[in-house]
PDB file of N, CA and C in Angstrom:
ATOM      1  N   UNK A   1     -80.253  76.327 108.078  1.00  0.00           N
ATOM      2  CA  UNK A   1     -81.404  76.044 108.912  1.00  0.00           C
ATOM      3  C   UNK A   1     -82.183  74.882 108.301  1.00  0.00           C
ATOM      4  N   UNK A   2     -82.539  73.947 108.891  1.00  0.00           N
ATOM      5  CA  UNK A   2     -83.421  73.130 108.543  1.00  0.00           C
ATOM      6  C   UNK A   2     -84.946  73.241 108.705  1.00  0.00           C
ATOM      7  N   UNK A   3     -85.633  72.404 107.837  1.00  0.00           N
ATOM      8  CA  UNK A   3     -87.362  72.151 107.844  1.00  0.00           C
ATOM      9  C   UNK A   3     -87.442  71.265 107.506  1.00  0.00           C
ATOM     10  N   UNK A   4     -88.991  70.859 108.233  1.00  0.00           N
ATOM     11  CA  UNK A   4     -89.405  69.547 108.306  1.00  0.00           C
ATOM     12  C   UNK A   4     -89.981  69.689 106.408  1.00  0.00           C
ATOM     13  N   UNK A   5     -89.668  68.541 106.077  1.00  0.00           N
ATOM     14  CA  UNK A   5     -89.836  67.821 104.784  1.00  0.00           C
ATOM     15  C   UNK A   5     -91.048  67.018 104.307  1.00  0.00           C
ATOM     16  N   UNK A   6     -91.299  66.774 103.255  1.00  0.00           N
ATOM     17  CA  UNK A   6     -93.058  66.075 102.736  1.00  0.00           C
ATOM     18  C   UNK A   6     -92.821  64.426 103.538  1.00  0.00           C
ATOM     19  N   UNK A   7     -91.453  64.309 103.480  1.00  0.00           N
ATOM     20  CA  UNK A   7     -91.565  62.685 104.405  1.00  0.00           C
ATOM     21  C   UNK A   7     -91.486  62.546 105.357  1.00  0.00           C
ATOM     22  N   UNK A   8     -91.136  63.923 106.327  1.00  0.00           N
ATOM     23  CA  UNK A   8     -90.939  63.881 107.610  1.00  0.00           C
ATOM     24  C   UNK A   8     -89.557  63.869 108.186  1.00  0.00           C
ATOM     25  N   UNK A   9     -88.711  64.135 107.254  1.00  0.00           N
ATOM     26  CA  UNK A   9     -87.382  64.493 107.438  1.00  0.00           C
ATOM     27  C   UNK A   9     -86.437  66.128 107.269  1.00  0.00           C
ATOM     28  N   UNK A  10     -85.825  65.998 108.072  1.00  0.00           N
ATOM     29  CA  UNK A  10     -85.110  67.466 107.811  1.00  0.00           C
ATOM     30  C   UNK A  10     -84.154  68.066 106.734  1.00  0.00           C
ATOM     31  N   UNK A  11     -84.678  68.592 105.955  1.00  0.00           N
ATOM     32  CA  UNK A  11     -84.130  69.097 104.776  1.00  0.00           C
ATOM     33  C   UNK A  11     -83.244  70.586 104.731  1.00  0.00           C
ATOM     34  N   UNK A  12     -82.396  70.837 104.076  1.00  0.00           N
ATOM     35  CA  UNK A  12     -82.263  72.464 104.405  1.00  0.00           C
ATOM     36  C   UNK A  12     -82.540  72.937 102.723  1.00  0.00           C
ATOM     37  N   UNK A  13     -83.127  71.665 101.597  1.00  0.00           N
ATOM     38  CA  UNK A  13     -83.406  72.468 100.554  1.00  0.00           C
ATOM     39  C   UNK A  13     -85.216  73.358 100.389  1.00  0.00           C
ATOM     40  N   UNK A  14     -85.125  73.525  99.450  1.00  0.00           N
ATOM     41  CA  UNK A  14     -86.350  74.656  99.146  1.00  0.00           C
ATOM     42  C   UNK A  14     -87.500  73.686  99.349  1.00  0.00           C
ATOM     43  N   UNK A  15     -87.472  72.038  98.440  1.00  0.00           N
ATOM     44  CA  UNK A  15     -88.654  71.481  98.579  1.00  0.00           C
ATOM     45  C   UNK A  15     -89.155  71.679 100.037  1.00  0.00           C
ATOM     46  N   UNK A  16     -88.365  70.907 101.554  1.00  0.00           N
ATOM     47  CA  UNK A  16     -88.485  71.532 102.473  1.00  0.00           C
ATOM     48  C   UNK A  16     -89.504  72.721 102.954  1.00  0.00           C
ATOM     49  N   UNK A  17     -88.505  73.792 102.643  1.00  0.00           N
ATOM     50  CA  UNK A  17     -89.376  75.004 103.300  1.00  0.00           C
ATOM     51  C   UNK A  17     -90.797  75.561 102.181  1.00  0.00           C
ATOM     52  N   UNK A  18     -91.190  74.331 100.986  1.00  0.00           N
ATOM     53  CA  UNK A  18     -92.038  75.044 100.203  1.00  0.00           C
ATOM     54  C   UNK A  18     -93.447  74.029 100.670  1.00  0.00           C
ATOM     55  N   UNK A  19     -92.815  72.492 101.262  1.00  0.00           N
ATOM     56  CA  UNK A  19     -94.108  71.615 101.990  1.00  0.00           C
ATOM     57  C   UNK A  19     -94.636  72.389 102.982  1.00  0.00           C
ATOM     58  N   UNK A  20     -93.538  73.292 103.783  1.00  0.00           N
ATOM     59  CA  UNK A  20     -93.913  73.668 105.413  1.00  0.00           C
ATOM     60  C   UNK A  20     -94.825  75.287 104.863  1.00  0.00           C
ATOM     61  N   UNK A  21     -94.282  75.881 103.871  1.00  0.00           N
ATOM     62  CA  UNK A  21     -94.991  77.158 103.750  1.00  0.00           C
ATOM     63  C   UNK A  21     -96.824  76.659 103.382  1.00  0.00           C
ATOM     64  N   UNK A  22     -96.513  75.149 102.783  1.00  0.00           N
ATOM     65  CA  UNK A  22     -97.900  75.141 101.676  1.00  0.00           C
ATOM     66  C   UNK A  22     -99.037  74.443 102.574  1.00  0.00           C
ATOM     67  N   UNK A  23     -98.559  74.175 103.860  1.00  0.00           N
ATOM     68  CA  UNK A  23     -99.052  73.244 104.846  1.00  0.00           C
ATOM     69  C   UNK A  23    -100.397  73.741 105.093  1.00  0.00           C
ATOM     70  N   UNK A  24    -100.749  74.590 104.993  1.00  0.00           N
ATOM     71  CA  UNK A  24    -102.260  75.496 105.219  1.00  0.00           C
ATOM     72  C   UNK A  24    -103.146  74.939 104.101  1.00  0.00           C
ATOM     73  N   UNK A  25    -102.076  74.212 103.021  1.00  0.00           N
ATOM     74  CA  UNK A  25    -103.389  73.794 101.897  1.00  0.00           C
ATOM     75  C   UNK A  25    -103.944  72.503 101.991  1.00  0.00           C
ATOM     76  N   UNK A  26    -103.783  71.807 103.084  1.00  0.00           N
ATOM     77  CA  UNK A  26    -103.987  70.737 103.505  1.00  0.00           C
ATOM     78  C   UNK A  26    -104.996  70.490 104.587  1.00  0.00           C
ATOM     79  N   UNK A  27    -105.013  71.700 105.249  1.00  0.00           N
ATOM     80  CA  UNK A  27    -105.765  72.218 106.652  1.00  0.00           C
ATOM     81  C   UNK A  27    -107.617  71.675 105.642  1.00  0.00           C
ATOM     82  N   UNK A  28    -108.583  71.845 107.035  1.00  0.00           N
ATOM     83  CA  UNK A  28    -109.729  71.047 106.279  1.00  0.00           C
ATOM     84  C   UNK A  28    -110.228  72.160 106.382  1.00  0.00           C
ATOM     85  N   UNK A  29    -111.385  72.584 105.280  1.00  0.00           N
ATOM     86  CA  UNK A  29    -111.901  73.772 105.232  1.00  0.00           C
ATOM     87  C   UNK A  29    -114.055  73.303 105.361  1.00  0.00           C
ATOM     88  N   UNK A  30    -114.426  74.601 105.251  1.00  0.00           N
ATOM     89  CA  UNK A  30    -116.021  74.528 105.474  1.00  0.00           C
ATOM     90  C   UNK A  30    -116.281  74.333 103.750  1.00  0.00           C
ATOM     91  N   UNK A  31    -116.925  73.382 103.540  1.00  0.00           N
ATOM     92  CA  UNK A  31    -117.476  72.726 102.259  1.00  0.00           C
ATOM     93  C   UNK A  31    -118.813  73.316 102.141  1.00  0.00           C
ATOM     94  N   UNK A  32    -119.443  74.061 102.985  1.00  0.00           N
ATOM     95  CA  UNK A  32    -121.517  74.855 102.850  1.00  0.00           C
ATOM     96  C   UNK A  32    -122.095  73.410 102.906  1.00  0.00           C
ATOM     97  N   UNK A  33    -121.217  72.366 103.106  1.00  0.00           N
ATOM     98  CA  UNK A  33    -122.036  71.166 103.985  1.00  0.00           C
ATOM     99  C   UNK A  33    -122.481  70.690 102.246  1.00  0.00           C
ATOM    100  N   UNK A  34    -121.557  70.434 101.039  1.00  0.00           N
ATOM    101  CA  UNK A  34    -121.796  70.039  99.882  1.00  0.00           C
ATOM    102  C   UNK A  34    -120.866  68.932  99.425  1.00  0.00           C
ATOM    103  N   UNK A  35    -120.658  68.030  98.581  1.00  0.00           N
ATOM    104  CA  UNK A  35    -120.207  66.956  98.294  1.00  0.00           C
ATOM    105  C   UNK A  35    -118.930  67.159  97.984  1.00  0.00           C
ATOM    106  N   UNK A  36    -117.871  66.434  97.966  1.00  0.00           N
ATOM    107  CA  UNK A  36    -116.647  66.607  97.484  1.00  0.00           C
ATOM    108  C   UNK A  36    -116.868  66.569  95.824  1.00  0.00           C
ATOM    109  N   UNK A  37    -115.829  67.456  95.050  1.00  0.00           N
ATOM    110  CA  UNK A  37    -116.481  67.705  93.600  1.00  0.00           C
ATOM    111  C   UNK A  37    -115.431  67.018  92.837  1.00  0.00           C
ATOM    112  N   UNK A  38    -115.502  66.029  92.530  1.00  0.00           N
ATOM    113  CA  UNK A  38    -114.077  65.704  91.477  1.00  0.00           C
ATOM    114  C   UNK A  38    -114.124  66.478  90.224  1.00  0.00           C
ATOM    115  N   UNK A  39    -114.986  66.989  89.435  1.00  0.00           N
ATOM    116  CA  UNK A  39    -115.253  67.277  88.470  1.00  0.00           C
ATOM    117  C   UNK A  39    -115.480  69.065  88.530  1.00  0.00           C
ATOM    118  N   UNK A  40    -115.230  69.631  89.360  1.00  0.00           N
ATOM    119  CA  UNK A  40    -114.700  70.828  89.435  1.00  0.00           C
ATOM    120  C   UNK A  40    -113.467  71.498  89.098  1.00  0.00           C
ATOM    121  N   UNK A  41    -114.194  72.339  88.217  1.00  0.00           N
ATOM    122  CA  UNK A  41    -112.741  73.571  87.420  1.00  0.00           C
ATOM    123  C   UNK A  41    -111.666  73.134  87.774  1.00  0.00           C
ATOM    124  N   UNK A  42    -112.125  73.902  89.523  1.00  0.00           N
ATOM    125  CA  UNK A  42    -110.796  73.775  90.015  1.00  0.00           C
ATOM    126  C   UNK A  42    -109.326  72.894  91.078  1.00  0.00           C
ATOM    127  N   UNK A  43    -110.356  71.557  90.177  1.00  0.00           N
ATOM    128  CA  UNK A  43    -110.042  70.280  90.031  1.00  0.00           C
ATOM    129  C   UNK A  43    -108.445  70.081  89.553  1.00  0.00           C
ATOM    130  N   UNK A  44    -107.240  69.228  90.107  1.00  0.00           N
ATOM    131  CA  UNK A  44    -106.290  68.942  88.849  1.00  0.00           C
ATOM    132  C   UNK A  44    -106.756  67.635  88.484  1.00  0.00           C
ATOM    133  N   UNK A  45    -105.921  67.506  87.336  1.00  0.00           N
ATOM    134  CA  UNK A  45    -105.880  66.236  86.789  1.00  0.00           C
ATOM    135  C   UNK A  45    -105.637  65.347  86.815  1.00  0.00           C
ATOM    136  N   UNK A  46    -105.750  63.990  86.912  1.00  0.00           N
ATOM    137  CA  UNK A  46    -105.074  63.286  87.811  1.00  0.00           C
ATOM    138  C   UNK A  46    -103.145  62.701  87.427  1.00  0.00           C
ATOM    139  N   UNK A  47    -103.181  63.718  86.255  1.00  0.00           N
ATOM    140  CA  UNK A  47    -101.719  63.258  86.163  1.00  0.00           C
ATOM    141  C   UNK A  47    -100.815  64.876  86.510  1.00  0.00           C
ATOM    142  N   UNK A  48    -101.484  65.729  86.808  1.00  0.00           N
ATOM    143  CA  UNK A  48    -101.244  66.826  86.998  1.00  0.00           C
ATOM    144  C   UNK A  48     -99.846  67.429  87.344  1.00  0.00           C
ATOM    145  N   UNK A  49     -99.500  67.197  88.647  1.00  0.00           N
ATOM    146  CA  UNK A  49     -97.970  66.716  89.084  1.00  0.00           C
ATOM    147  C   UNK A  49     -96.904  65.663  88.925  1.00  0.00           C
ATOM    148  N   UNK A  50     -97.176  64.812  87.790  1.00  0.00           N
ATOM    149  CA  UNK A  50     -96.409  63.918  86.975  1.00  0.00           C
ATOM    150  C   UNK A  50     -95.066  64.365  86.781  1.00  0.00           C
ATOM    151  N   UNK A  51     -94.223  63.464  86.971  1.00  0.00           N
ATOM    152  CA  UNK A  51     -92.563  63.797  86.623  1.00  0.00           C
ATOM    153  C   UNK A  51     -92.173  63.164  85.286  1.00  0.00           C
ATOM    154  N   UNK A  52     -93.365  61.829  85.356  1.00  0.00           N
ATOM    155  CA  UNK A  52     -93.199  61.231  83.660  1.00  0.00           C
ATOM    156  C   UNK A  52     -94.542  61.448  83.328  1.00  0.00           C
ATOM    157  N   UNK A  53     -94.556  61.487  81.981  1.00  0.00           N
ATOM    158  CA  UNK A  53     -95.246  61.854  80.993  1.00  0.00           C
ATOM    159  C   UNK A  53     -96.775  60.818  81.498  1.00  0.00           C
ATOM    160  N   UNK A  54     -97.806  61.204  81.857  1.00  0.00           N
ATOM    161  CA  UNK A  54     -99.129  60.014  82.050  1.00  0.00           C
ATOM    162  C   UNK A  54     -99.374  59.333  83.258  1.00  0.00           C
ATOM    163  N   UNK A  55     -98.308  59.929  84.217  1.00  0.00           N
ATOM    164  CA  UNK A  55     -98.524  59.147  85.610  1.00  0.00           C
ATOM    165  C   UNK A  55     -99.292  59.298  86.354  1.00  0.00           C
ATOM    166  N   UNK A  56    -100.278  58.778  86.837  1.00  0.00           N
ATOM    167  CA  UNK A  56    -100.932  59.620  88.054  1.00  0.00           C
ATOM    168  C   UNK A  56    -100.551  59.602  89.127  1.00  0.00           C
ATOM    169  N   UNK A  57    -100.939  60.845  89.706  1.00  0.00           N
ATOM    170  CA  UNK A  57    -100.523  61.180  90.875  1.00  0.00           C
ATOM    171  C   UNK A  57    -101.472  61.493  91.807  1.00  0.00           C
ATOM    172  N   UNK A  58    -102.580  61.771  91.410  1.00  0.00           N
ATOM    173  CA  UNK A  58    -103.980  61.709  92.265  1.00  0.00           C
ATOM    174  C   UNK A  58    -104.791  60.726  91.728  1.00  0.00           C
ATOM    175  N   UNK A  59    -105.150  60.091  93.009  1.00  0.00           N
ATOM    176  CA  UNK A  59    -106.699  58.956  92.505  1.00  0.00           C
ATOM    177  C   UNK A  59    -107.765  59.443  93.519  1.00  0.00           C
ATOM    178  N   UNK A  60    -108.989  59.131  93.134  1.00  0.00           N
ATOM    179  CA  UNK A  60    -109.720  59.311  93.651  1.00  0.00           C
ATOM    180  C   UNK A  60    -110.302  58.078  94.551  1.00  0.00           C
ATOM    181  N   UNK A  61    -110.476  58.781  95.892  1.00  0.00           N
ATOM    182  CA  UNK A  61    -110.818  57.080  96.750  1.00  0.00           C
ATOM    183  C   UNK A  61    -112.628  57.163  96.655  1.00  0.00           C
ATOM    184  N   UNK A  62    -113.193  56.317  97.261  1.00  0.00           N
ATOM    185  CA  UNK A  62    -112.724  54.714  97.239  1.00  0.00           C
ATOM    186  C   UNK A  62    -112.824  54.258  95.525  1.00  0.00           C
ATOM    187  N   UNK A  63    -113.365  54.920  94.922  1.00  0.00           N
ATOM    188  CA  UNK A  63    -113.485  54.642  93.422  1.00  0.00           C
ATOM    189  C   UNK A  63    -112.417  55.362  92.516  1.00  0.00           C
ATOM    190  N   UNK A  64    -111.511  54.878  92.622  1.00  0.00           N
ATOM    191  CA  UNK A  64    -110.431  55.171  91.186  1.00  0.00           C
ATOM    192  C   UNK A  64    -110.436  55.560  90.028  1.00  0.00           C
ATOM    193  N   UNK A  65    -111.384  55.014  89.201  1.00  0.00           N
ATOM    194  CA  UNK A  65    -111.734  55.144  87.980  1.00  0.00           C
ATOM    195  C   UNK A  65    -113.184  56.584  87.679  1.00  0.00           C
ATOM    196  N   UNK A  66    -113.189  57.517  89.146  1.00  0.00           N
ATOM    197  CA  UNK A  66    -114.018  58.196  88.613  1.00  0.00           C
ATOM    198  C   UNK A  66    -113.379  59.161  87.891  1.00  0.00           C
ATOM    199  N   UNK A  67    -113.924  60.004  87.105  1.00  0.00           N
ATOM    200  CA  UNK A  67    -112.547  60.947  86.299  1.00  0.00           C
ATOM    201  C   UNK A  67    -112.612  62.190  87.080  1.00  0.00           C
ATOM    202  N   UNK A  68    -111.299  63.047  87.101  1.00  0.00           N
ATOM    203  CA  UNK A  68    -111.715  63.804  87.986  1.00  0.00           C
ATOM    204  C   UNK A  68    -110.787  65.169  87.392  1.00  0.00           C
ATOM    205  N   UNK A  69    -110.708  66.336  87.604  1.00  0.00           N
ATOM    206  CA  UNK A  69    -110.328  67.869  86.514  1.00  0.00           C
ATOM    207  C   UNK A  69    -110.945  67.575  85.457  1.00  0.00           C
ATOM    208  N   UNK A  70    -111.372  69.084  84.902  1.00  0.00           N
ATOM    209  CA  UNK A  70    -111.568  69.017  83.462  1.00  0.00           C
ATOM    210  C   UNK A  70    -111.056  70.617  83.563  1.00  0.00           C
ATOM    211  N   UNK A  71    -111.464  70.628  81.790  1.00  0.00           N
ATOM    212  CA  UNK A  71    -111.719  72.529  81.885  1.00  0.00           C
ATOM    213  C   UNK A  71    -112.388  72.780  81.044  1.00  0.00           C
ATOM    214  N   UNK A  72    -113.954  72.116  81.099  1.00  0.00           N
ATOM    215  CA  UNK A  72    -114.789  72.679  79.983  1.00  0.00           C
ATOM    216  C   UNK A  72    -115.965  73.972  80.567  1.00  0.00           C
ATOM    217  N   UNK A  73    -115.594  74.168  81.743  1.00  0.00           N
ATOM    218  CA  UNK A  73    -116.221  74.933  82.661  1.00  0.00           C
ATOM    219  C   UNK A  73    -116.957  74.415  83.545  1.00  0.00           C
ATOM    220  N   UNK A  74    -117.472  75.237  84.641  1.00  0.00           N
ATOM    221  CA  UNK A  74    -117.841  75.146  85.779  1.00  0.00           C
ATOM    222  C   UNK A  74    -118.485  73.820  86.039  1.00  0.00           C
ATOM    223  N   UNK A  75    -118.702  73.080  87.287  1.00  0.00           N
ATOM    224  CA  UNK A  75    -119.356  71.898  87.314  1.00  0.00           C
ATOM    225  C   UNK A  75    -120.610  72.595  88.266  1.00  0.00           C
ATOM    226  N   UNK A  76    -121.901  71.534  88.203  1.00  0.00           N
ATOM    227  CA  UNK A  76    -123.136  71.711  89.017  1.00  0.00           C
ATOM    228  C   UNK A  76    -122.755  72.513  90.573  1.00  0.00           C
ATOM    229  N   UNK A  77    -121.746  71.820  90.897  1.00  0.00           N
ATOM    230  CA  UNK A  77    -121.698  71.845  92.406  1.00  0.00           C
ATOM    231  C   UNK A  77    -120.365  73.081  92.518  1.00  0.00           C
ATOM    232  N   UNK A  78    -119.588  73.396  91.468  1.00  0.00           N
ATOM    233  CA  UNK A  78    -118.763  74.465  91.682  1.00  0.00           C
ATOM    234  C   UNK A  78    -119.473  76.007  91.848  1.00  0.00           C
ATOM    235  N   UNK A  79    -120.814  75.652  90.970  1.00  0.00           N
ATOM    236  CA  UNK A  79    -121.921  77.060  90.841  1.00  0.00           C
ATOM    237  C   UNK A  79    -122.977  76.987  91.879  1.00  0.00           C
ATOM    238  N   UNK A  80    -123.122  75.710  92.311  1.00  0.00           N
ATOM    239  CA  UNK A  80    -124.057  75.976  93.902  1.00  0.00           C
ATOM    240  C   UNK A  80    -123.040  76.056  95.254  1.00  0.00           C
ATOM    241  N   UNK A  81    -122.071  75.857  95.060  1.00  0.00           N
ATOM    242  CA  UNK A  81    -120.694  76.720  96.395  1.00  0.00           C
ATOM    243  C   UNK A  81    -120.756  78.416  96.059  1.00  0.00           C
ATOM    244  N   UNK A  82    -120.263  78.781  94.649  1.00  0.00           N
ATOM    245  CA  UNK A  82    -120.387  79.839  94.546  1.00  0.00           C
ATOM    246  C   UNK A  82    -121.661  80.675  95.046  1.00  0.00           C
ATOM    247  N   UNK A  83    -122.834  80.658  94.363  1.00  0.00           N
ATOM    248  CA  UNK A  83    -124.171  80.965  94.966  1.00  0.00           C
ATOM    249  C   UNK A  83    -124.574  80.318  96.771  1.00  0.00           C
ATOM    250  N   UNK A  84    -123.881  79.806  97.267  1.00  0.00           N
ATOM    251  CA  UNK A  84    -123.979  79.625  99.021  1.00  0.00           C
ATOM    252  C   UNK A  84    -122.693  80.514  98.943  1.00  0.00           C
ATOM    253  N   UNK A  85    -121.802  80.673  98.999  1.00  0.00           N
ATOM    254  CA  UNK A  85    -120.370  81.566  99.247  1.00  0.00           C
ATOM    255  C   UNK A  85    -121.217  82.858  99.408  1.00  0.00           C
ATOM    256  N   UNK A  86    -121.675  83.351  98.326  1.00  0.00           N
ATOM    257  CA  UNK A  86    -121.813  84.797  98.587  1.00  0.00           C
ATOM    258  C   UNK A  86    -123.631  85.087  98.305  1.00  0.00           C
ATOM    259  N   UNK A  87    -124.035  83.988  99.189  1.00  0.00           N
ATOM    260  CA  UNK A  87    -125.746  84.232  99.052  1.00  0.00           C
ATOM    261  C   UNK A  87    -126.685  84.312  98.318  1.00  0.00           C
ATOM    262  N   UNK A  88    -126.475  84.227  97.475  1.00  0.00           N
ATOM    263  CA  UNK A  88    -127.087  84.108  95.921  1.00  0.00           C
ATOM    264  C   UNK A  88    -128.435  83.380  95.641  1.00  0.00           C
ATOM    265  N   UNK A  89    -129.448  83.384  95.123  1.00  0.00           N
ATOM    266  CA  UNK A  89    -130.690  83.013  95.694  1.00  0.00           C
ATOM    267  C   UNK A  89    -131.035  82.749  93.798  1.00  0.00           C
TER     268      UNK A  89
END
């Protein structure tokens, strides 16, 4: 059986059916009307999905050079989503 593929082609391997299962993580979600966070936890890195060692694979638009994952804990705006998520005052 085939599936549509990350380039738009029909594959019958796993990458295939693992773009089409993951396709929901792409879908746009409700932000509580707050800034996009580069610097959130749960942020990757920008070499994160690298096949060689240092590549990046995420940039950040329109500014490139902002840095973006960490893991020194929570950022400003990861703890005011949380506190709007579940009402928190």
């Amino acid at each position: 059986m085939s599936t549509l593929g990350a380039t738009g082609t029909g594959t019958s391997g796993s990458t295939g059916r693992m773009f089409h299962q993951s396709a929901i993580n792409f879908n746009k979600m409700n932000t509580n009307n707050l800034n996009y966070d580069y610097s959130s936890v749960m942020h990757y890195g920008r070499s994160f999905f690298a096949s060689s060692f240092g590549a990046d694979t995420i940039a950040p638009i329109p500014d490139s050079s902002v840095p973006i994952g960490q893991r020194n804990g929570m950022s400003y705006l990861d703890i005011l989503r949380i506190n709007r998520l579940y009402k928190c005052k």
